[in-house]
Protein backbone atom coordinates (compact mmCIF):
# COMPACT_ATOMS: atom_id res chain seq x y z
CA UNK A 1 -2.10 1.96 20.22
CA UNK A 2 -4.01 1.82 23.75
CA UNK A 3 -6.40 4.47 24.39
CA UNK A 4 -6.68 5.13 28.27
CA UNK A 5 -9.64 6.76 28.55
CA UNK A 6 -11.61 4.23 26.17
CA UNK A 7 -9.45 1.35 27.49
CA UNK A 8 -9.51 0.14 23.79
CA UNK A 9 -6.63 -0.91 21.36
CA UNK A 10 -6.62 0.46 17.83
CA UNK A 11 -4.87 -1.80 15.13
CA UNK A 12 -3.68 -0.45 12.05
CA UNK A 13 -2.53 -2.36 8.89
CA UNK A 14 -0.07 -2.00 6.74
CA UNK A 15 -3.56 -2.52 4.01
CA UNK A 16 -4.97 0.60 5.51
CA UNK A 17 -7.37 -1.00 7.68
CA UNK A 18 -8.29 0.01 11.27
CA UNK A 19 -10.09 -1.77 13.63
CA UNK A 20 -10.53 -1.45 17.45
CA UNK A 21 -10.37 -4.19 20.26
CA UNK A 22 -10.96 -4.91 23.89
CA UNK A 23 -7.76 -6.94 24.07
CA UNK A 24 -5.05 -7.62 21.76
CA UNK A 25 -3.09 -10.99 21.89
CA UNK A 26 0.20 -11.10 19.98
CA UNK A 27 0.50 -14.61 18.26
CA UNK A 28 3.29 -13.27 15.84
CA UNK A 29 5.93 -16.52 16.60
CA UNK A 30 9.21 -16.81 17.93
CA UNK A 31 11.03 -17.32 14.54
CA UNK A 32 8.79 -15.14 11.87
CA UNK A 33 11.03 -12.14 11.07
CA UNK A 34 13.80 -13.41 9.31
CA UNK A 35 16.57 -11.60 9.36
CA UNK A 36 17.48 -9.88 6.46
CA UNK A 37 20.85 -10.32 4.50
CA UNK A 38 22.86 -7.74 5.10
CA UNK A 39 26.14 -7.71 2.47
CA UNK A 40 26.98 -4.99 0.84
CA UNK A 41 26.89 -5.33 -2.83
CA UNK A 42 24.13 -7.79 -2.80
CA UNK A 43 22.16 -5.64 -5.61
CA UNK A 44 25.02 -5.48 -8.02
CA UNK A 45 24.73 -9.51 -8.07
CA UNK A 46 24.02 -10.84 -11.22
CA UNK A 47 22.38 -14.04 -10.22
CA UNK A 48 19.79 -15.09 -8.03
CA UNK A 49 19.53 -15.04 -4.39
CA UNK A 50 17.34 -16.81 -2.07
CA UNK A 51 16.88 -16.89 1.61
CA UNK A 52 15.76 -20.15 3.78
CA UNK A 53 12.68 -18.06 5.17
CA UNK A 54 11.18 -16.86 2.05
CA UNK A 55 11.63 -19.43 -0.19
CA UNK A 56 9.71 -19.43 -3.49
CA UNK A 57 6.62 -21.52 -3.15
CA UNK A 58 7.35 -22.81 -7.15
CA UNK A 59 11.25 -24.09 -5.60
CA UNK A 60 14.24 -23.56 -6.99
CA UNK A 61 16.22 -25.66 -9.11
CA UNK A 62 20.01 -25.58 -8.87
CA UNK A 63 20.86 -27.90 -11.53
CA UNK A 64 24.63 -27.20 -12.73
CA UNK A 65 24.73 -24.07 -11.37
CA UNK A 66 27.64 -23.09 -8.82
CA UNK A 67 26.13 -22.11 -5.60
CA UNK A 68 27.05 -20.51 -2.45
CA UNK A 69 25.31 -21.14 0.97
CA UNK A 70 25.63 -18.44 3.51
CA UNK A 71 24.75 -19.96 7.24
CA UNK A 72 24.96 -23.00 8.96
CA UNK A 73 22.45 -23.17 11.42
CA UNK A 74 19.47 -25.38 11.03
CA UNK A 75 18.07 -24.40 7.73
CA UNK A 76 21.65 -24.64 6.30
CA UNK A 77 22.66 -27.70 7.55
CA UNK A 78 18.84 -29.52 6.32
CA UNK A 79 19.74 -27.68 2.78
CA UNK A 80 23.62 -28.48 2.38
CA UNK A 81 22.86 -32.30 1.51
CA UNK A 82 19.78 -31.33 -1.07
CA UNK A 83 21.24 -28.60 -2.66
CA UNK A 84 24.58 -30.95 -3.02
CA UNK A 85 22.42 -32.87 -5.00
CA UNK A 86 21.76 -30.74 -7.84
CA UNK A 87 24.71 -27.87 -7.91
CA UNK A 88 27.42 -28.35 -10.40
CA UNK A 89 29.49 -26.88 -6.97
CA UNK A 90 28.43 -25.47 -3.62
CA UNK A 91 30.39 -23.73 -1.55
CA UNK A 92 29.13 -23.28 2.28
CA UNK A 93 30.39 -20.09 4.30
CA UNK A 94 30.77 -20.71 7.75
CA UNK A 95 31.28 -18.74 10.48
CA UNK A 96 30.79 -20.70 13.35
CA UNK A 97 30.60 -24.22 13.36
CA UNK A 98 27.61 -25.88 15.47
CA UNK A 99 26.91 -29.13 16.81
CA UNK A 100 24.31 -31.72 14.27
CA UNK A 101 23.25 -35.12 14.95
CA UNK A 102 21.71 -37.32 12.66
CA UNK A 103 17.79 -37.51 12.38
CA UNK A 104 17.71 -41.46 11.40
CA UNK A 105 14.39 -39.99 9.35
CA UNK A 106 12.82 -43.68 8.24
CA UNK A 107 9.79 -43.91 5.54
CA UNK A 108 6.24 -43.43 7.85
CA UNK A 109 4.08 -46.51 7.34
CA UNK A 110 0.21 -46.99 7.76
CA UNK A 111 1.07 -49.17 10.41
CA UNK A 112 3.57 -46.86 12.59
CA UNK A 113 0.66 -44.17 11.82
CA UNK A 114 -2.03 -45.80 13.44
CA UNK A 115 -0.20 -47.44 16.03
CA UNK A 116 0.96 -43.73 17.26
CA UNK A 117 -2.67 -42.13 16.73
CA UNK A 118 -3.64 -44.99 18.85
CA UNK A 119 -1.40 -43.61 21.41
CA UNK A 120 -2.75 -40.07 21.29
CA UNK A 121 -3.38 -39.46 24.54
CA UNK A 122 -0.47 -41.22 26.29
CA UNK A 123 2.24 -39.33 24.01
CA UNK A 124 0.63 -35.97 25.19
CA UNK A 125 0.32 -36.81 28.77
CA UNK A 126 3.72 -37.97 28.89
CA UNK A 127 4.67 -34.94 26.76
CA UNK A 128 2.49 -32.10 29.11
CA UNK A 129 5.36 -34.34 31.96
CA UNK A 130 8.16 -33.54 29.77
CA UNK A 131 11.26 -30.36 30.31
CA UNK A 132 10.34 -29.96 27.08
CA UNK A 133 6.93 -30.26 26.57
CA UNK A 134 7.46 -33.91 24.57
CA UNK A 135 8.58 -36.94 25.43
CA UNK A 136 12.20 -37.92 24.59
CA UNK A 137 13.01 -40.62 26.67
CA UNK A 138 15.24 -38.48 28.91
CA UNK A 139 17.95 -40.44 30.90
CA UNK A 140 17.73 -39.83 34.57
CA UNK A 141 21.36 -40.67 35.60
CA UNK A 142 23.85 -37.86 35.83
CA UNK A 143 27.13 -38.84 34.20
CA UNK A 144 29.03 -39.19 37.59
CA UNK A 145 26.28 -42.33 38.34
CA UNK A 146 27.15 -44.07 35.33
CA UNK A 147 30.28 -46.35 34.83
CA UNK A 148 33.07 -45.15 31.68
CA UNK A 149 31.43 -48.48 30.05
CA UNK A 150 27.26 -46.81 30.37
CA UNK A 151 28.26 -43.65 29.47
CA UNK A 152 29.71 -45.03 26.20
CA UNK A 153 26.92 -47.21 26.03
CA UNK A 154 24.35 -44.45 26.59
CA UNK A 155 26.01 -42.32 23.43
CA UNK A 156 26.52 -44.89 21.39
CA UNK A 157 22.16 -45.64 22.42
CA UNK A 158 21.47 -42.13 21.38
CA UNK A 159 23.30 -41.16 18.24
CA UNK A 160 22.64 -44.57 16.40
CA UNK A 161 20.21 -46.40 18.82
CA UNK A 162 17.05 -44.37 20.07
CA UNK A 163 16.13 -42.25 17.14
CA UNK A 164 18.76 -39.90 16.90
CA UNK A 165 17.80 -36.14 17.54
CA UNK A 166 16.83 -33.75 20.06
CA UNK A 167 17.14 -37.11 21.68
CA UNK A 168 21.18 -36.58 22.25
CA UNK A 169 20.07 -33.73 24.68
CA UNK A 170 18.98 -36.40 27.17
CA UNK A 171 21.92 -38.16 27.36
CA UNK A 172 22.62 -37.45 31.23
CA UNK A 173 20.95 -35.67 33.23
CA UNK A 174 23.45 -33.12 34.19
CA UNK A 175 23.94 -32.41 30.66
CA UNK A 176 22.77 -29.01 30.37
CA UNK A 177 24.14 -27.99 33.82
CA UNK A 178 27.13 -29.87 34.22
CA UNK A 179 30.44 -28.71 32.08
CA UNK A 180 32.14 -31.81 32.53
CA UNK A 181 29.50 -33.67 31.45
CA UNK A 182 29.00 -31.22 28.43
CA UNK A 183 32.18 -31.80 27.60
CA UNK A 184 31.85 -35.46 27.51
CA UNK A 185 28.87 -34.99 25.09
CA UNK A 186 30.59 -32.68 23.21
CA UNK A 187 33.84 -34.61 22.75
CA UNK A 188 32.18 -37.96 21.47
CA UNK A 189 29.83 -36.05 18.74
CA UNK A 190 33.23 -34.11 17.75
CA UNK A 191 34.68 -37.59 17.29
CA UNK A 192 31.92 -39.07 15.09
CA UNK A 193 32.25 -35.97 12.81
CA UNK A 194 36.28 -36.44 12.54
CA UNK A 195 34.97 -40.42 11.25
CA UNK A 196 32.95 -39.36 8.70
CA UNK A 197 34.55 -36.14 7.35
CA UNK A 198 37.67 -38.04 5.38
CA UNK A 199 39.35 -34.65 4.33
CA UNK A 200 41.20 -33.84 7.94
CA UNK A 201 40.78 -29.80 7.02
CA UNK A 202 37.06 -29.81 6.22
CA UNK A 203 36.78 -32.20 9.74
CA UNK A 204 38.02 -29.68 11.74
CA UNK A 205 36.29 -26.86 10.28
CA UNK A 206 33.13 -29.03 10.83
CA UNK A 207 33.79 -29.47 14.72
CA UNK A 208 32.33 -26.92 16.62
CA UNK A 209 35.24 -25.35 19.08
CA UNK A 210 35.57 -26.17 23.10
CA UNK A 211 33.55 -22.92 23.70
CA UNK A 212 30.37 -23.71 22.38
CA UNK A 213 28.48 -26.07 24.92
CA UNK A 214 26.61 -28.78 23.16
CA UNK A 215 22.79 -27.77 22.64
CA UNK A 216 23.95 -23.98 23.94
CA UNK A 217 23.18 -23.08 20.19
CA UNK A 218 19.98 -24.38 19.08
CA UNK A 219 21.14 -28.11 17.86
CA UNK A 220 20.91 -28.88 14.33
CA UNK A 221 18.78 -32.08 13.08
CA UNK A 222 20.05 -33.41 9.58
CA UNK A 223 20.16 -36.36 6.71
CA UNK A 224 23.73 -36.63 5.75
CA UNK A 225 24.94 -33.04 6.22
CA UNK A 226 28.71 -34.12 7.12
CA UNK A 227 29.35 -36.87 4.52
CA UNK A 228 27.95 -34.78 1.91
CA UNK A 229 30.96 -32.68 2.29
CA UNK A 230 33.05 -35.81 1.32
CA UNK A 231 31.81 -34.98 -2.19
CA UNK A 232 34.25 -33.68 -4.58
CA UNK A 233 32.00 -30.66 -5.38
CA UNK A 234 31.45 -29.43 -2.11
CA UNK A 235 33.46 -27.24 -0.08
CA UNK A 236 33.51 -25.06 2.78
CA UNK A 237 34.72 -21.93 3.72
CA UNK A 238 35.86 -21.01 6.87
CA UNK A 239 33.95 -17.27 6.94
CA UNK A 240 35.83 -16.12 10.72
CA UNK A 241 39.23 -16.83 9.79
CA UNK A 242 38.33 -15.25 5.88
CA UNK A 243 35.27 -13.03 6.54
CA UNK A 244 32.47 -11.84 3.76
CA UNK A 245 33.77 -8.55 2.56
CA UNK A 246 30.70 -8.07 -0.38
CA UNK A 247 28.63 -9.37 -3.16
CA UNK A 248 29.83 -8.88 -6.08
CA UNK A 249 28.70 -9.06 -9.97
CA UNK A 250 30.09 -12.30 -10.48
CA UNK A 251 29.90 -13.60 -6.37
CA UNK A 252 31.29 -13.38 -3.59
CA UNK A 253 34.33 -12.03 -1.90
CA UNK A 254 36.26 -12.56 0.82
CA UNK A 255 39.29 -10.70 2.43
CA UNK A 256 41.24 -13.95 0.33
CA UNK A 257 39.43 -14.15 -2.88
CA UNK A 258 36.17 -13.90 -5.09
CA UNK A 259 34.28 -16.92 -5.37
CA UNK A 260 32.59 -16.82 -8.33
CA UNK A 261 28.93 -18.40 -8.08
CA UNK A 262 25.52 -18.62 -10.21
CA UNK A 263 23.00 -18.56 -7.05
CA UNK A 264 23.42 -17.09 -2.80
CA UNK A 265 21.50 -18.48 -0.65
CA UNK A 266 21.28 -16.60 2.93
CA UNK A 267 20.62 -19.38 6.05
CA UNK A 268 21.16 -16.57 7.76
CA UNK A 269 17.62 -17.19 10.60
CA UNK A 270 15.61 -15.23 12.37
CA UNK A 271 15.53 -11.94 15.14
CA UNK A 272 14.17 -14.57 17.09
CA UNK A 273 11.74 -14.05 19.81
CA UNK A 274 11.41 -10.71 20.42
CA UNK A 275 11.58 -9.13 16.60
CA UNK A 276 8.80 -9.96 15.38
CA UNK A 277 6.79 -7.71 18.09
CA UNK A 278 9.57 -5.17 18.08
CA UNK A 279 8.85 -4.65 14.36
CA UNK A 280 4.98 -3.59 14.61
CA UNK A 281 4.25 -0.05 16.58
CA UNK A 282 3.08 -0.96 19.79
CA UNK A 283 2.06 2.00 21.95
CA UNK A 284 0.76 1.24 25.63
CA UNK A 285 -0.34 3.19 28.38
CA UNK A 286 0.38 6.59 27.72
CA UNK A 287 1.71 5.88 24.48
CA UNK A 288 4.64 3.98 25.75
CA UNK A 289 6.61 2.31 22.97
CA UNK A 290 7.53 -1.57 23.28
CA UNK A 291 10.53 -0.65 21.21
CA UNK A 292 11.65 1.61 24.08
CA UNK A 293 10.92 -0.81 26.94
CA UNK A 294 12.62 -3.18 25.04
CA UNK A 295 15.80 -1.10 24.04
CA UNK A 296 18.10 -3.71 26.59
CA UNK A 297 16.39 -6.93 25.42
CA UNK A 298 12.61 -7.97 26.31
CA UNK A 299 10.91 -8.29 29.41
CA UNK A 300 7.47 -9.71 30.67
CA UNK A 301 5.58 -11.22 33.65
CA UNK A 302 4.84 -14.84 32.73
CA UNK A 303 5.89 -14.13 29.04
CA UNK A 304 2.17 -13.73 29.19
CA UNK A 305 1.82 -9.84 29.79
CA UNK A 306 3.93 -6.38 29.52
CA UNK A 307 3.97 -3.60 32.31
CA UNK A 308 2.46 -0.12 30.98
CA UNK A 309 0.24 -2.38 28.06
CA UNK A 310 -2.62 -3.51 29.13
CA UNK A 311 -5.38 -5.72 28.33
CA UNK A 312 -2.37 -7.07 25.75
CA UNK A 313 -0.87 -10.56 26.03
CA UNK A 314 1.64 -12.46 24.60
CA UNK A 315 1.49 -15.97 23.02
CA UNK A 316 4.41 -18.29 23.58
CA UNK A 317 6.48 -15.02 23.99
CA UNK A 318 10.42 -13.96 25.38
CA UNK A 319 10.56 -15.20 29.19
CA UNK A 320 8.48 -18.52 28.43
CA UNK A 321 9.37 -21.67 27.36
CA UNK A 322 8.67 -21.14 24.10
CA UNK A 323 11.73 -21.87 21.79
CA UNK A 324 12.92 -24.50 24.36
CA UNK A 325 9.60 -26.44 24.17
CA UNK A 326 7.09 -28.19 22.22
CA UNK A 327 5.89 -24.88 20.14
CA UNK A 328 2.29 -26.69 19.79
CA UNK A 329 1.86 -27.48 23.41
CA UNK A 330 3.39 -23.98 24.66
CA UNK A 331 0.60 -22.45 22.03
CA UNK A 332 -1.73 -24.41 23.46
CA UNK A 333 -1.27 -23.74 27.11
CA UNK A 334 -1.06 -19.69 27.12
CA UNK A 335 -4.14 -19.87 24.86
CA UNK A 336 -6.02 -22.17 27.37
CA UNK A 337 -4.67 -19.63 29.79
CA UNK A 338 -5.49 -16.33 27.99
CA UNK A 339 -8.98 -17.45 27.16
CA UNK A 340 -10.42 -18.52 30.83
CA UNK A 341 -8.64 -15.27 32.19
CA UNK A 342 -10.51 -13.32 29.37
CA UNK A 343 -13.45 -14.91 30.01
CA UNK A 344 -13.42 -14.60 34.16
CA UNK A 345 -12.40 -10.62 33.26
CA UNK A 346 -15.94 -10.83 31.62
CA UNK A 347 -17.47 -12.86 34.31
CA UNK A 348 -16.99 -10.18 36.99
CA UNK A 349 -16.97 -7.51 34.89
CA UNK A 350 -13.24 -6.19 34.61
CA UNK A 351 -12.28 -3.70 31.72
CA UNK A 352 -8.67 -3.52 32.71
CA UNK A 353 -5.92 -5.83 33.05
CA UNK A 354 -2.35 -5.45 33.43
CA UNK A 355 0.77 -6.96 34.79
CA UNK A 356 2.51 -5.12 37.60
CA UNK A 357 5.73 -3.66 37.19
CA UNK A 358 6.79 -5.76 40.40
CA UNK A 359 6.21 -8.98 39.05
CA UNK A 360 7.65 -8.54 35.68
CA UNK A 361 10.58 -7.24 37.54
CA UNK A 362 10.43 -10.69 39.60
CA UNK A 363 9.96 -12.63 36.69
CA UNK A 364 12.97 -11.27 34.65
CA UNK A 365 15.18 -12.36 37.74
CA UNK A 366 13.45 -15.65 38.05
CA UNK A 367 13.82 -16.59 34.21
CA UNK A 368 17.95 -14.98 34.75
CA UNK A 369 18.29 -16.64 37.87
CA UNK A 370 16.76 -20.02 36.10
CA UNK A 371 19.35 -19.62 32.80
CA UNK A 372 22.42 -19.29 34.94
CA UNK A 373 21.71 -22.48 36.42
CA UNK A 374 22.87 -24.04 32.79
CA UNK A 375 25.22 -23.44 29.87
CA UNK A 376 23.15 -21.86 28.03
CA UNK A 377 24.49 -18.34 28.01
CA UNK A 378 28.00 -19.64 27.44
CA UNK A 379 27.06 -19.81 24.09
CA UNK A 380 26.39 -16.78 21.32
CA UNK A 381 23.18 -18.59 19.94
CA UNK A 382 20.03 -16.62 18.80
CA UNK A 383 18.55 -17.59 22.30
CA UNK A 384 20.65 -14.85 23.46
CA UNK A 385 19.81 -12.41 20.49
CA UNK A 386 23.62 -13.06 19.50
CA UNK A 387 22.76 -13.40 15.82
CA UNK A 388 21.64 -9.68 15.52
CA UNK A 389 24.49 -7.18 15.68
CA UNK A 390 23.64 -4.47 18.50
CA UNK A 391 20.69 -6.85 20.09
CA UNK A 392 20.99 -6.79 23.44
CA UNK A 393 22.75 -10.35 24.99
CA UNK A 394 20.01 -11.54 26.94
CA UNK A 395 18.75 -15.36 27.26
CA UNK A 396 15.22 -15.08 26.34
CA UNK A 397 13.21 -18.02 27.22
CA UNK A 398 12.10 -19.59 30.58
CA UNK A 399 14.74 -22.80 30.81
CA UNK A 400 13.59 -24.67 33.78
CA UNK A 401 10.83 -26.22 31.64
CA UNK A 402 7.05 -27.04 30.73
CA UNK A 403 5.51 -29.28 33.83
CA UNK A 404 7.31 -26.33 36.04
CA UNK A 405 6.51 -23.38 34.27
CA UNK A 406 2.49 -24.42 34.07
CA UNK A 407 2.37 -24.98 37.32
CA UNK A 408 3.53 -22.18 38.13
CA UNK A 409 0.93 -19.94 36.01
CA UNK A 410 -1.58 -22.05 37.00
CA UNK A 411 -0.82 -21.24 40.71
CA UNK A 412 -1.19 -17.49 39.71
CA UNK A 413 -4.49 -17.86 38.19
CA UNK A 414 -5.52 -19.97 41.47
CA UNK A 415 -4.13 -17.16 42.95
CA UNK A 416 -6.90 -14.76 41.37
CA UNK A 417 -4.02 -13.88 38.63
CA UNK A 418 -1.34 -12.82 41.32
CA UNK A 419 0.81 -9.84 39.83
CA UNK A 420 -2.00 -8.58 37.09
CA UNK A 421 -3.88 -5.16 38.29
CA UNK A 422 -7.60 -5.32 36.97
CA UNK A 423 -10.24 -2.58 37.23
């Protein structure tokens, strides 16, 4: 809670301990709360139940036990081919199906190790240059400048050819803007899971539908997650057509039938972005709640600091680029950025500091403005706070990337920190 007249933040903890501070920076992550299974009869199941988030630190061992796997987002789809391995049978519950590429992981040698430290400062130079914050070798060309043969060519480059990856997002320029070209993308990673999925069923249950964009959800890395389903033991159930009714003592049912399993686990993510500082207390100026301001989805000037909370900033927060970046060099840069405001504040002898209600409302239009520009709210994907029922649907990071976005702070703290009242 801020005190106004003492211009001081008071911290409680959950231990019982109180302590009071000048400033308060909120470093609490983008993915941190996971979010919590929610199926009713979940205590009445006799076996064991895990989720991807809070997995015990000892591991688990599924060997000849019958397990079901509920979520197929990135955790699920990195846990589907390792799980395989042990389980007498798993059985994956889908809901919607989302686009994965393969990782082409290879074995890390002394030699590749000291050949990229070697490269140190290059990689991040070339990364601080990057949309993303890291360097992915980004194609240039929209599809429209490329002949039938280079686009092929270019896809072909990127699924087997440059790494595999987040690499397939820079296939064409225009990819994230262009639907077209989306569709093109799309299309050809659709194809290569129809060539390795042999049973025709499970193929098409695999292939994400014409609605989802590819990359609108959050892609999915993986090590064989569509030819393990090839494997006698492993099935998968299509969870929209045949929705999770409950747990039950023995597993768990649909509006078809029981499955009967040993172990659940939930893939089920994270209330990304915004929940983990929606789920402390956080009383402002006049004991404004950030639950309140936050009651139709998060706001911010910079996604650095809050109107009505001052002296409080945000690390890596909703309206950066956060989730759509290099998480290490986003850290990085607000912290750079937090600690020579902090210490200028000091400098010239500033108690207060807070962002204007102006420029957050700028900002919020800017990062809107900047996500309409793509494909990216086509898609329900946790970006949007879709993965939460009753979250508000709003697109929650800055999209129009790293280089941009720092220059653009930077330019407000040339700008004596343009759109941040200080007394």
């Amino acid at each position: 809670m801020f005190d106004d007249e003492r211009l001081l933040w008071t911290v409680r903890t959950e231990a019982g301990d109180v302590l009071e501070c000048t400033y308060l920076v909120m470093a609490t992550g983008g993915l941190s709360i996971p979010q919590r299974p929610q199926l009713p009869g979940l205590e009445s199941f006799q076996g064991r139940w895990y989720h991807s988030a809070q997995w015990p630190k000892e591991g688990v061992d599924f060997t000849g036990q019958r397990v079901a796997l509920i979520g197929t987002g990135s955790s699920g789809v990195q846990m589907v081919p390792v799980i395989a391995e042990q389980a007498a049978r798993l059985t994956v519950f889908q809901r919607t199906a989302n686009f994965s590429v393969p990782a082409h992981n290879v074995p890390f040698t002394e030699t590749a190790l000291a050949a990229a430290k070697a490269r140190y400062p290059d990689r991040r130079a070339m990364g601080r240059e990057a949309i993303t914050g890291q360097f992915l070798n980004a194609n240039t060309k929209t599809a429209a400048e490329m002949t039938e043969e280079e686009q092929r060519a270019e896809l072909e480059y990127r699924w087997r050819g440059a790494g595999g990856g987040f690499r397939m997002l820079r296939t064409f320029a225009d990819q994230m803007s262009n639907l077209d070209t989306n569709r093109m993308v799309a299309d050809y990673a659709r194809n290569r899971i129809r060539g390795v999925v042999k049973d025709p069923v499970k193929a098409e249950l695999l292939c994400p539908k014409d609605d989802l964009p590819f990359g609108g959800k959050r892609l999915c890395v993986d090590s064989h997650y569509y030819e393990t389903f090839n494997r006698e033991h492993v099935d998968i159930v299509d969870a929209a057509a045949h929705p999770i009714i409950e747990a039950t003592a023995r597993g768990v049912r649909t509006d078809e039938r029981e499955h009967e399993v040993d172990a659940i686990v939930f893939a089920t993510g994270f209330d990304a972005m915004s929940g983990a500082l929606k789920a402390i207390d956080i009383r402002g100026a006049r004991g404004a709640r950030l639950s309140d301001k936050w009651a139709h989805g998060p706001t911010s000037y910079l996604g650095l600091g809050i109107a009505g909370f001052p002296n409080m900033f945000v690390v890596a927060g909703p309206g950066s680029p956060s989730v759509l970046s290099n998480m290490v060099h986003s850290i990085e840069t607000h912290v750079d950025w937090i600690a020579r405001l902090l210490q200028q504040a000091r400098a010239v002898g500033v108690r207060r500091i807070e962002a204007t209600q102006e420029a957050e409302d700028g900002w919020v239009r800017r990062c809107a403005e900047e996500a309409d520009k793509t494909l990216y709210p086509r898609a329900n994907s946790w970006y949007m706070g879709a993965n939460i029922a009753g979250k508000p649907r709003v697109f929650m990071a800055f999209v129009a990337g790293v280089p941009l976005y720092r220059r653009i702070i930077e330019d407000v703290a040339a700008r004596n920190y343009q759109g941040f009242e200080m007394a």
